[in-house]
PDB file of N, CA and C in Angstrom:
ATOM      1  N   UNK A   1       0.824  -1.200   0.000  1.00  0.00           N
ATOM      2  CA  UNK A   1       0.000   0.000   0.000  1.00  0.00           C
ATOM      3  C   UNK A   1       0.861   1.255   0.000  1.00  0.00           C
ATOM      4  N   UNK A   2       1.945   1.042   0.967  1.00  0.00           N
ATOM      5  CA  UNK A   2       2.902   2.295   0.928  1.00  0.00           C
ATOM      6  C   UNK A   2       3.298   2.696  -0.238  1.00  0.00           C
ATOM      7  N   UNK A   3       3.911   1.887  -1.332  1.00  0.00           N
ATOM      8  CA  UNK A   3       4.172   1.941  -2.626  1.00  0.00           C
ATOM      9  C   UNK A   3       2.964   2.489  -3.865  1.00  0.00           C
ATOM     10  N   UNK A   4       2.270   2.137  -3.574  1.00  0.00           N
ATOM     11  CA  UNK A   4       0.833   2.955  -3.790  1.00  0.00           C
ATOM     12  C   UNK A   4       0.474   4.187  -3.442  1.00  0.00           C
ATOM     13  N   UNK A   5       0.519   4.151  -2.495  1.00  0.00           N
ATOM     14  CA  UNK A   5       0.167   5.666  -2.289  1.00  0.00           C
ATOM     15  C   UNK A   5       1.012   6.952  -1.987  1.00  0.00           C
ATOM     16  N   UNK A   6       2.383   6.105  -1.589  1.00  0.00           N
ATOM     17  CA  UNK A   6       3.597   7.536  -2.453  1.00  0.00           C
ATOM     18  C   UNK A   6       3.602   7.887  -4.478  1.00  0.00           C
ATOM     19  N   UNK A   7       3.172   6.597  -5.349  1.00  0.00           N
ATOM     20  CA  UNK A   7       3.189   7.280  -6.329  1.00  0.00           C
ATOM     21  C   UNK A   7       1.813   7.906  -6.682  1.00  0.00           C
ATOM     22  N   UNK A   8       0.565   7.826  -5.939  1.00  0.00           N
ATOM     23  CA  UNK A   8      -0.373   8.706  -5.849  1.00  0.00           C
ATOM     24  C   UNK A   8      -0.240   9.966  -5.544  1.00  0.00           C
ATOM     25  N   UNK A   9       1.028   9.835  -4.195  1.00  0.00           N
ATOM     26  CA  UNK A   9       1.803  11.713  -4.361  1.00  0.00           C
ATOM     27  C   UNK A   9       2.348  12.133  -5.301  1.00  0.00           C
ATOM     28  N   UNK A  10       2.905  11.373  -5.897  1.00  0.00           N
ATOM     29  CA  UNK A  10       3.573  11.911  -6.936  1.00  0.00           C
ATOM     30  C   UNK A  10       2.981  12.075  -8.025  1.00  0.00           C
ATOM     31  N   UNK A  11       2.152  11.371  -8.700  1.00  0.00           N
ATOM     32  CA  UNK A  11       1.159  11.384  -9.742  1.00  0.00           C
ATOM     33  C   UNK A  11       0.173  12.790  -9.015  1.00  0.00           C
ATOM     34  N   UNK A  12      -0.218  13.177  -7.869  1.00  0.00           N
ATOM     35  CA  UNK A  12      -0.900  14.283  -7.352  1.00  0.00           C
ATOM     36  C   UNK A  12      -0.012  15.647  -7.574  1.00  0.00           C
ATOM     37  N   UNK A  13       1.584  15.375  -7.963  1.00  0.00           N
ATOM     38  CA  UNK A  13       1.861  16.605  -7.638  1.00  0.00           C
ATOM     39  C   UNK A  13       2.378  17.137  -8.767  1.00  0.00           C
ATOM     40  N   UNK A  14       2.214  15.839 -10.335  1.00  0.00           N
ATOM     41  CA  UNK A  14       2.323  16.180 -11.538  1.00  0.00           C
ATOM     42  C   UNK A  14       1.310  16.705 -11.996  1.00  0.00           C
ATOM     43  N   UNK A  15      -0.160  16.195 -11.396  1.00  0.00           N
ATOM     44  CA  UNK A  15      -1.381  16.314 -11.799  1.00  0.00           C
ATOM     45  C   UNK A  15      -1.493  18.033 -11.641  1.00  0.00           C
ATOM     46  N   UNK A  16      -0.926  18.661 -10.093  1.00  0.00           N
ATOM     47  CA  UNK A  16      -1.055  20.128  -9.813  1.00  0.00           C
ATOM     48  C   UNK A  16      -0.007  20.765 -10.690  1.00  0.00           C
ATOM     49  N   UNK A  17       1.143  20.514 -11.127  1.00  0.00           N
ATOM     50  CA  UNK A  17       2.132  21.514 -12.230  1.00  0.00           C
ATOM     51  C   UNK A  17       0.817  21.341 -13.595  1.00  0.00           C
ATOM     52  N   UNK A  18       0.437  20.255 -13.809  1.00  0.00           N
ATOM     53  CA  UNK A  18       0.054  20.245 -15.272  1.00  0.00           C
ATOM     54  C   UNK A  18      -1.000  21.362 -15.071  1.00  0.00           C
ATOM     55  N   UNK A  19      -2.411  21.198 -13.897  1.00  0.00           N
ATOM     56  CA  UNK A  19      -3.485  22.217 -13.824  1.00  0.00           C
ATOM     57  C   UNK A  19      -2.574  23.329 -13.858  1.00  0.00           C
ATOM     58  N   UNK A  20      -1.786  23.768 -13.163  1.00  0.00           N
ATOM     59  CA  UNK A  20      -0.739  25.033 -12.926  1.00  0.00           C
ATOM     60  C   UNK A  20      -0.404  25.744 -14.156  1.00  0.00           C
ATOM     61  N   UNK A  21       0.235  25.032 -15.291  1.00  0.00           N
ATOM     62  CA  UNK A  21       0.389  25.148 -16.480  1.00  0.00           C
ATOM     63  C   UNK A  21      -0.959  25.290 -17.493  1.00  0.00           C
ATOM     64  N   UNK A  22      -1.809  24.349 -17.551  1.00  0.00           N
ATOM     65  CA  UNK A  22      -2.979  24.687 -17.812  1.00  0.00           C
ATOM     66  C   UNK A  22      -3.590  26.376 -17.751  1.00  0.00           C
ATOM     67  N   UNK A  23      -3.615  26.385 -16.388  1.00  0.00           N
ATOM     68  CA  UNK A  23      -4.231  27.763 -15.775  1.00  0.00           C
ATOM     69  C   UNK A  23      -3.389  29.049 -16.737  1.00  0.00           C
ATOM     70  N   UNK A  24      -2.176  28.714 -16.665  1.00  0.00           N
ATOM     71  CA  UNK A  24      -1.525  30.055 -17.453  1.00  0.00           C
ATOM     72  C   UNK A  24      -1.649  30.272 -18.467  1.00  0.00           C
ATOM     73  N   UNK A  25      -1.972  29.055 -19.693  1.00  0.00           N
ATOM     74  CA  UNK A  25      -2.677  28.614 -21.159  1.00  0.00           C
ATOM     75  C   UNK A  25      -3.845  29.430 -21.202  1.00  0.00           C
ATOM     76  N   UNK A  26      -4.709  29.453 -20.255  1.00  0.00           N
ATOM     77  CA  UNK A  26      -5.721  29.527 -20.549  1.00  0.00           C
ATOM     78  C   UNK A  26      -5.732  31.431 -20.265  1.00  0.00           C
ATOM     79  N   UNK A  27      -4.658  31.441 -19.246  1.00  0.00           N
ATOM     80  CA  UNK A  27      -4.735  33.004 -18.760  1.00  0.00           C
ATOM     81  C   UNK A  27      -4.295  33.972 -20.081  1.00  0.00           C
ATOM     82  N   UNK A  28      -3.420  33.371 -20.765  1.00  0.00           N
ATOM     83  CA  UNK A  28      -2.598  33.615 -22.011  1.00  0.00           C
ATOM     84  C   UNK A  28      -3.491  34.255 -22.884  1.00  0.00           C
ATOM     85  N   UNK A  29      -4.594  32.833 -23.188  1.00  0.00           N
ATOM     86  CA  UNK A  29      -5.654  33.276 -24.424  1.00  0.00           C
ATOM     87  C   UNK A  29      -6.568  34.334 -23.345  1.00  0.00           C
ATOM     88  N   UNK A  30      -7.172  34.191 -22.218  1.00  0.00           N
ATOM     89  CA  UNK A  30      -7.838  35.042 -22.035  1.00  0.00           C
ATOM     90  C   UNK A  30      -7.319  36.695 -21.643  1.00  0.00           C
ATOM     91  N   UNK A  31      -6.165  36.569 -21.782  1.00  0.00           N
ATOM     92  CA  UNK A  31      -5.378  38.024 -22.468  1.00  0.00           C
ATOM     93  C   UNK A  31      -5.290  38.577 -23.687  1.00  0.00           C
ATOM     94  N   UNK A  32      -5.814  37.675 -24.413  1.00  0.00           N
ATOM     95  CA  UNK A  32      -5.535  38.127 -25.791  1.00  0.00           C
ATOM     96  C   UNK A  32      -7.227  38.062 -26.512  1.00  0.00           C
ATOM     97  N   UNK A  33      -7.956  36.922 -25.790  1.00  0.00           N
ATOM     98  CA  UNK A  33      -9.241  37.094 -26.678  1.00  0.00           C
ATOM     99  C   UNK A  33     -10.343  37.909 -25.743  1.00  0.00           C
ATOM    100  N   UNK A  34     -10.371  38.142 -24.804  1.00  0.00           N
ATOM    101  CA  UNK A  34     -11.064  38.137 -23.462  1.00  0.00           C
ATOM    102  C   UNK A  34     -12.487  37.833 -23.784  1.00  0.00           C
ATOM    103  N   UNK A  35     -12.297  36.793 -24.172  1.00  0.00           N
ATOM    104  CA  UNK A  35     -13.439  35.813 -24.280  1.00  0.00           C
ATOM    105  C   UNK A  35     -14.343  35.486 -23.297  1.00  0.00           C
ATOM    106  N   UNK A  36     -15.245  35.180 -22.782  1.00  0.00           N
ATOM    107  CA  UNK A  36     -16.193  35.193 -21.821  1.00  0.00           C
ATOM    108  C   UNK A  36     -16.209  33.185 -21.648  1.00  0.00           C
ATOM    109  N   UNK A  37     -15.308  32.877 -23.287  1.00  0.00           N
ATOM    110  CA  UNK A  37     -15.613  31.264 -22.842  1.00  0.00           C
ATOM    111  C   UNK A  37     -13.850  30.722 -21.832  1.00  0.00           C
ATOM    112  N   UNK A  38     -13.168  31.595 -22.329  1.00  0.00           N
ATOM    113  CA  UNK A  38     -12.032  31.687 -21.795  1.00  0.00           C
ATOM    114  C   UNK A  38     -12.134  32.071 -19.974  1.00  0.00           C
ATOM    115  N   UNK A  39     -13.264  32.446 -19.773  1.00  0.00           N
ATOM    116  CA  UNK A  39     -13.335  32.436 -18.716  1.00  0.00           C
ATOM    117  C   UNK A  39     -13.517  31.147 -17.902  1.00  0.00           C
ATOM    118  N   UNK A  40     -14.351  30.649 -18.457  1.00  0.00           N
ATOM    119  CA  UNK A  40     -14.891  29.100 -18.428  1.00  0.00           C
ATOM    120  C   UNK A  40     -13.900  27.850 -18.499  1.00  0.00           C
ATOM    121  N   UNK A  41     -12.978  28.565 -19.217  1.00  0.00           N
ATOM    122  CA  UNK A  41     -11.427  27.386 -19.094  1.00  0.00           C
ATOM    123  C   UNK A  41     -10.562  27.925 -17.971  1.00  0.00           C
ATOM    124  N   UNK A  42     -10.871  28.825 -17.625  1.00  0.00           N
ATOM    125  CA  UNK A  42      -9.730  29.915 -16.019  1.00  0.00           C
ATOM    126  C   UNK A  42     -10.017  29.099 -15.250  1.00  0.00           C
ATOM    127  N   UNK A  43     -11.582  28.943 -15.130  1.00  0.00           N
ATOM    128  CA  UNK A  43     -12.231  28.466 -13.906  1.00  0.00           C
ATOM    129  C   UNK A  43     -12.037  27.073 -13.475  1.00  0.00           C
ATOM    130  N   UNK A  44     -12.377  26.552 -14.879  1.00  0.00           N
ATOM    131  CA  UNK A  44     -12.209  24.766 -15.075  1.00  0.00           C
ATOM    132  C   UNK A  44     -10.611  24.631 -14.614  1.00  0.00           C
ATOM    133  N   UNK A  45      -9.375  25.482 -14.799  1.00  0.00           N
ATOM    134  CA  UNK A  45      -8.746  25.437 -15.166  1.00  0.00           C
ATOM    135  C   UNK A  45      -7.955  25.245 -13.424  1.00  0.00           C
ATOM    136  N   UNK A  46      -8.576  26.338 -12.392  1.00  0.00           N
ATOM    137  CA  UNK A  46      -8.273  26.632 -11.350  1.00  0.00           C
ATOM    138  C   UNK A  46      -9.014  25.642 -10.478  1.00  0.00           C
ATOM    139  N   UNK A  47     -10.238  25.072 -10.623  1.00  0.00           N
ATOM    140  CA  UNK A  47     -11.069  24.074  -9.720  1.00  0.00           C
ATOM    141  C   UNK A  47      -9.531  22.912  -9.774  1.00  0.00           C
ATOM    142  N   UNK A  48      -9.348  22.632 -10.702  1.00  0.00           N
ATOM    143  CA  UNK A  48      -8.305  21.530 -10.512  1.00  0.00           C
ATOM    144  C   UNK A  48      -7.176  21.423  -9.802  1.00  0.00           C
ATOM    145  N   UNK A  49      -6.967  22.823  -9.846  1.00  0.00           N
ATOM    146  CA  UNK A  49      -5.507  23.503  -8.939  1.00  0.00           C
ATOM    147  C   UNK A  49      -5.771  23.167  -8.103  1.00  0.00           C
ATOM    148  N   UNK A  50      -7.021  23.908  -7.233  1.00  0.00           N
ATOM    149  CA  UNK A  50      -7.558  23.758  -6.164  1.00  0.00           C
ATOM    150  C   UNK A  50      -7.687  22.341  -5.570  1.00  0.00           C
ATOM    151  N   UNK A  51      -8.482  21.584  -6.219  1.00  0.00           N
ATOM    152  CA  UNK A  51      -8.799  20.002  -6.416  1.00  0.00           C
ATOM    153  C   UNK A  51      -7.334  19.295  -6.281  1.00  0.00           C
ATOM    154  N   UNK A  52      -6.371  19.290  -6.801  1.00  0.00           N
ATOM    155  CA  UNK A  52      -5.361  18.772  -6.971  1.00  0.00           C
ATOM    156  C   UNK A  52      -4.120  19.364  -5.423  1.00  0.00           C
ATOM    157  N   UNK A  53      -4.022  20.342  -5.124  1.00  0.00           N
ATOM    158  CA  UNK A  53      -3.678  21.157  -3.770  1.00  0.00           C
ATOM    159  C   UNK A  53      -4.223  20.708  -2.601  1.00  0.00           C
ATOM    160  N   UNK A  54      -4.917  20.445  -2.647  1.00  0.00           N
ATOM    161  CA  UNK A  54      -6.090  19.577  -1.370  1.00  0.00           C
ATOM    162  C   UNK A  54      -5.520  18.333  -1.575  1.00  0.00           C
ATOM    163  N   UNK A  55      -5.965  17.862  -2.262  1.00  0.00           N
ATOM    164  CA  UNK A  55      -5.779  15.765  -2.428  1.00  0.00           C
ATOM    165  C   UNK A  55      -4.562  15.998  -1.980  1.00  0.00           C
ATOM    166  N   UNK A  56      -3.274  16.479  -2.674  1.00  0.00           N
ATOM    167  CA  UNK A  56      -1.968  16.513  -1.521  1.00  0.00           C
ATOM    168  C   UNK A  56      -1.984  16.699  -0.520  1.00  0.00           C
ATOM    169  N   UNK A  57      -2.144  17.658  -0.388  1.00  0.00           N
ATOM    170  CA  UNK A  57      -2.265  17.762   1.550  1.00  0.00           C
ATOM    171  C   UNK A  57      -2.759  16.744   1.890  1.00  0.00           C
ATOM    172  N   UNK A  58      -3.955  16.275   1.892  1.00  0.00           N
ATOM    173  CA  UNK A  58      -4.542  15.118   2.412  1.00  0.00           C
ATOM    174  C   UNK A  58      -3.630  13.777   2.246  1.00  0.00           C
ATOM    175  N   UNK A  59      -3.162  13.434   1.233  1.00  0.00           N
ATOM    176  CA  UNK A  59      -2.715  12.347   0.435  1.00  0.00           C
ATOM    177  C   UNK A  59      -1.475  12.399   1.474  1.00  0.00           C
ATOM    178  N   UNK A  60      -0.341  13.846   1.899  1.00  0.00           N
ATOM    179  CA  UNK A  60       0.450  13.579   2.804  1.00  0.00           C
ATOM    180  C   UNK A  60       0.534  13.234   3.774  1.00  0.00           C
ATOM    181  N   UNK A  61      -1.045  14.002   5.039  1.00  0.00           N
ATOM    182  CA  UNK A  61      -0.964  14.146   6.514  1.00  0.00           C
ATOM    183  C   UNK A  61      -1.827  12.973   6.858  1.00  0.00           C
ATOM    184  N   UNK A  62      -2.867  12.517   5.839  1.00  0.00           N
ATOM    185  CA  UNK A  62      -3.760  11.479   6.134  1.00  0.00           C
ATOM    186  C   UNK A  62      -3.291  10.031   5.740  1.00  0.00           C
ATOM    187  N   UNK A  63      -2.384  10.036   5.412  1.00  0.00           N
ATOM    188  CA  UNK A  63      -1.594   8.499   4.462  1.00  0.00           C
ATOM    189  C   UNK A  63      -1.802   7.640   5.559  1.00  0.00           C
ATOM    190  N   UNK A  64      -1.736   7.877   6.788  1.00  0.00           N
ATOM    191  CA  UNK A  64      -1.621   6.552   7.800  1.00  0.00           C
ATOM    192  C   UNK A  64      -3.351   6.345   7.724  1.00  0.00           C
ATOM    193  N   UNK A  65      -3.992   6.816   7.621  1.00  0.00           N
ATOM    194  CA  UNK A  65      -5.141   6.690   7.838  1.00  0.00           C
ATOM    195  C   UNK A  65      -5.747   5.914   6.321  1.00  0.00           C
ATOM    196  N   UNK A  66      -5.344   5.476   5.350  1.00  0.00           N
ATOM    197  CA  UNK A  66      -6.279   5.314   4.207  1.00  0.00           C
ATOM    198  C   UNK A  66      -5.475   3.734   4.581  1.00  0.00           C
ATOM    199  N   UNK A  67      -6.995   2.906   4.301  1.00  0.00           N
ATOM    200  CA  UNK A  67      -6.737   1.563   4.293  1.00  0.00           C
ATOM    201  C   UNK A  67      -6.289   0.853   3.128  1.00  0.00           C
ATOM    202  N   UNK A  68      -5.591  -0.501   3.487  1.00  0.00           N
ATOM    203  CA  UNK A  68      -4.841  -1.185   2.398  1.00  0.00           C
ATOM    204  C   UNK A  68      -5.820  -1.064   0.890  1.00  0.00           C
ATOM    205  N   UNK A  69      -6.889  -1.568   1.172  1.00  0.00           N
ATOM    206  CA  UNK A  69      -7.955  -1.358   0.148  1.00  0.00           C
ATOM    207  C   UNK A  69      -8.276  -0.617  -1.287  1.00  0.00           C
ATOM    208  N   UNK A  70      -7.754   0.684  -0.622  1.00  0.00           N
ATOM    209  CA  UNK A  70      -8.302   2.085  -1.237  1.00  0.00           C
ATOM    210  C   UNK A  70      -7.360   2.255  -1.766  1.00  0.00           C
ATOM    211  N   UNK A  71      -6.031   1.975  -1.823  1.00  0.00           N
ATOM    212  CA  UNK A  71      -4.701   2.399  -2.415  1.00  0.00           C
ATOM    213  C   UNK A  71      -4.638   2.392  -3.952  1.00  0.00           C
ATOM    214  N   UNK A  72      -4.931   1.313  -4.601  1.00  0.00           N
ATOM    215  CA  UNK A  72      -4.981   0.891  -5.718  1.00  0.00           C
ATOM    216  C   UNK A  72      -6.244   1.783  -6.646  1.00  0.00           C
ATOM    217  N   UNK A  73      -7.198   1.720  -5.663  1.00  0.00           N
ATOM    218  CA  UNK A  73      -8.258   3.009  -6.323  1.00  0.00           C
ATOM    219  C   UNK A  73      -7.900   4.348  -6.711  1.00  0.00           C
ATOM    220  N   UNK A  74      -7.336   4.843  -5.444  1.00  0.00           N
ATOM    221  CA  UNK A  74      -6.471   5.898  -5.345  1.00  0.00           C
ATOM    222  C   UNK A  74      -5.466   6.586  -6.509  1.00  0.00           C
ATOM    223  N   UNK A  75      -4.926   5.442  -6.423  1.00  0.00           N
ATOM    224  CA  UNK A  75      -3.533   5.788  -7.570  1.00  0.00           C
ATOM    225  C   UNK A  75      -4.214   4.870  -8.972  1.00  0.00           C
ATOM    226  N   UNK A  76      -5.279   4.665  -9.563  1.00  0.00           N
ATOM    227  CA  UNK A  76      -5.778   4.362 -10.844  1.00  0.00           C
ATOM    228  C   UNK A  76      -6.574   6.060 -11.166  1.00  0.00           C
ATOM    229  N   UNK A  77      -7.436   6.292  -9.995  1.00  0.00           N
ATOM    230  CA  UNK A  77      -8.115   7.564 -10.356  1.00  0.00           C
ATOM    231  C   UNK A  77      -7.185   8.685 -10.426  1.00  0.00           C
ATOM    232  N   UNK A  78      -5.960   8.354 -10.055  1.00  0.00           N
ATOM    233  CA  UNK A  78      -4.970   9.882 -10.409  1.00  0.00           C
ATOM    234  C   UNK A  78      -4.190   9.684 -11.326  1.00  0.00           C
ATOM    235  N   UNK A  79      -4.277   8.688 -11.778  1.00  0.00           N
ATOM    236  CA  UNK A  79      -2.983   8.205 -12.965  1.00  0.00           C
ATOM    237  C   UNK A  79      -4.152   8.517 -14.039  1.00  0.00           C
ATOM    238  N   UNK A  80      -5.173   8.073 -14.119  1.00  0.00           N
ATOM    239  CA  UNK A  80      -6.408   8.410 -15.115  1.00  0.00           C
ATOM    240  C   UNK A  80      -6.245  10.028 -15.254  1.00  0.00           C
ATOM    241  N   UNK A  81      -6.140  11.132 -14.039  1.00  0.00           N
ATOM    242  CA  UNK A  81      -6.488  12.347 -14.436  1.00  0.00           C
ATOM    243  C   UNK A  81      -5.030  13.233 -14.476  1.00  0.00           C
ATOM    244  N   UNK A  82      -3.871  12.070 -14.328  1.00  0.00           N
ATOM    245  CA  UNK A  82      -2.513  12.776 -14.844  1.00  0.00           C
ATOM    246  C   UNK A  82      -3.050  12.811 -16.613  1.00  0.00           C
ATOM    247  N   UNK A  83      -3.774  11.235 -17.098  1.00  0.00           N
ATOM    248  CA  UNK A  83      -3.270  11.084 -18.545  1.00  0.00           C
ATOM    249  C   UNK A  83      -4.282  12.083 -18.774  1.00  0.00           C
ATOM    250  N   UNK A  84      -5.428  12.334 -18.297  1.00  0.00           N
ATOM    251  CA  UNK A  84      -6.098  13.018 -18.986  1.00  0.00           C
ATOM    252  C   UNK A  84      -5.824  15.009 -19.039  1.00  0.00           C
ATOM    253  N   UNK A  85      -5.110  15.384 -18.001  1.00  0.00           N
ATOM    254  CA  UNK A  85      -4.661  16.630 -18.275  1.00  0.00           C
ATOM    255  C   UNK A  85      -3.476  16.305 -18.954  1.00  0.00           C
ATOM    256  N   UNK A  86      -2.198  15.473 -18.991  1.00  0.00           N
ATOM    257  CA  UNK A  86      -1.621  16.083 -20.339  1.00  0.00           C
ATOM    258  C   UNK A  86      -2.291  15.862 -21.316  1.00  0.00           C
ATOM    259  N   UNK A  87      -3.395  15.236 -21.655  1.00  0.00           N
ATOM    260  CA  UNK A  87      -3.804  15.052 -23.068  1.00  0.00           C
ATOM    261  C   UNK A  87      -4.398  17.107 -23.840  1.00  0.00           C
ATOM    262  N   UNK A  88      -4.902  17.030 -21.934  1.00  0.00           N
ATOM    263  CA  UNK A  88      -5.614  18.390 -22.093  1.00  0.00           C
ATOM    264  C   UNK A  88      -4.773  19.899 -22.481  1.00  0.00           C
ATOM    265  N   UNK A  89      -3.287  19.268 -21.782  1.00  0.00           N
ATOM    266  CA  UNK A  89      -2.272  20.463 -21.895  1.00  0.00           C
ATOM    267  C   UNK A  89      -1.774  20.425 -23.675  1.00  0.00           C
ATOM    268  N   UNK A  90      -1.307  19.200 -23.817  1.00  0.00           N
ATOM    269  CA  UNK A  90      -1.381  18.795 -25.796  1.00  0.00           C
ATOM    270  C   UNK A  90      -2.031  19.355 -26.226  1.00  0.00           C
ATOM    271  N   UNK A  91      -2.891  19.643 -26.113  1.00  0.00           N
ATOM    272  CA  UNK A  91      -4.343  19.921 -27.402  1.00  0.00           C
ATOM    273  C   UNK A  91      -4.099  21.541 -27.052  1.00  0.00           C
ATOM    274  N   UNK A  92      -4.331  21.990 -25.659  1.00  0.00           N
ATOM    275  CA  UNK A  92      -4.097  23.375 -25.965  1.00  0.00           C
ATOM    276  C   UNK A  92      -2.866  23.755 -26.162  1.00  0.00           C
ATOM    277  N   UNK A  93      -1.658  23.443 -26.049  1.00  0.00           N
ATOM    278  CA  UNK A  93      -0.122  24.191 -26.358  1.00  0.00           C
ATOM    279  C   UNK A  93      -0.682  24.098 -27.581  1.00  0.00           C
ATOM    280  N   UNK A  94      -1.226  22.905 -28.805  1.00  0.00           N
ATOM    281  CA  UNK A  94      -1.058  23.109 -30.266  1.00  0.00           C
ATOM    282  C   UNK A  94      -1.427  24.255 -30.338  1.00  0.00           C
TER     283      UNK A  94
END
């Protein structure tokens, strides 16, 4: 489980650079188009920051507390939303 849920930190703390990076993509275009949908990607863009900033903390101070069980859940649902923000960071750098 230990092995599990340190690369859930770590997969958590790629997951927060990628939203991080994201967020500035999106700050970029909404400097340049000030788009009202560009707002809508700031936001999407920052819930994750947020979302992703939390689960660490937690993922660090609470680790003794998450049972053998949950580990494997854990680190599938963050490895799922590492692949799916770089897919998300790809598409917008093009």
């Amino acid at each position: 489980m230990e092995i599990q849920m340190m690369l859930s930190n770590v997969f958590t703390g790629i997951n927060l650079a990628l939203a991080l990076i994201l967020f500035i993509l999106y700050l970029r275009m909404f400097l340049k188009t000030r788009s009202s949908f560009t707002i809508g990607l700031l936001l999407f863009a920052a819930l994750f920051v947020i979302q992703n900033a939390v689960s660490f903390y937690f993922f660090i101070t609470m680790m003794p507390y998450f049972v053998p069980e949950v580990a494997s859940y854990v680190l599938s649902l963050t490895l799922l939303q590492t692949i799916a923000l770089a897919v998300l960071n790809w598409i917008t750098w093009k």
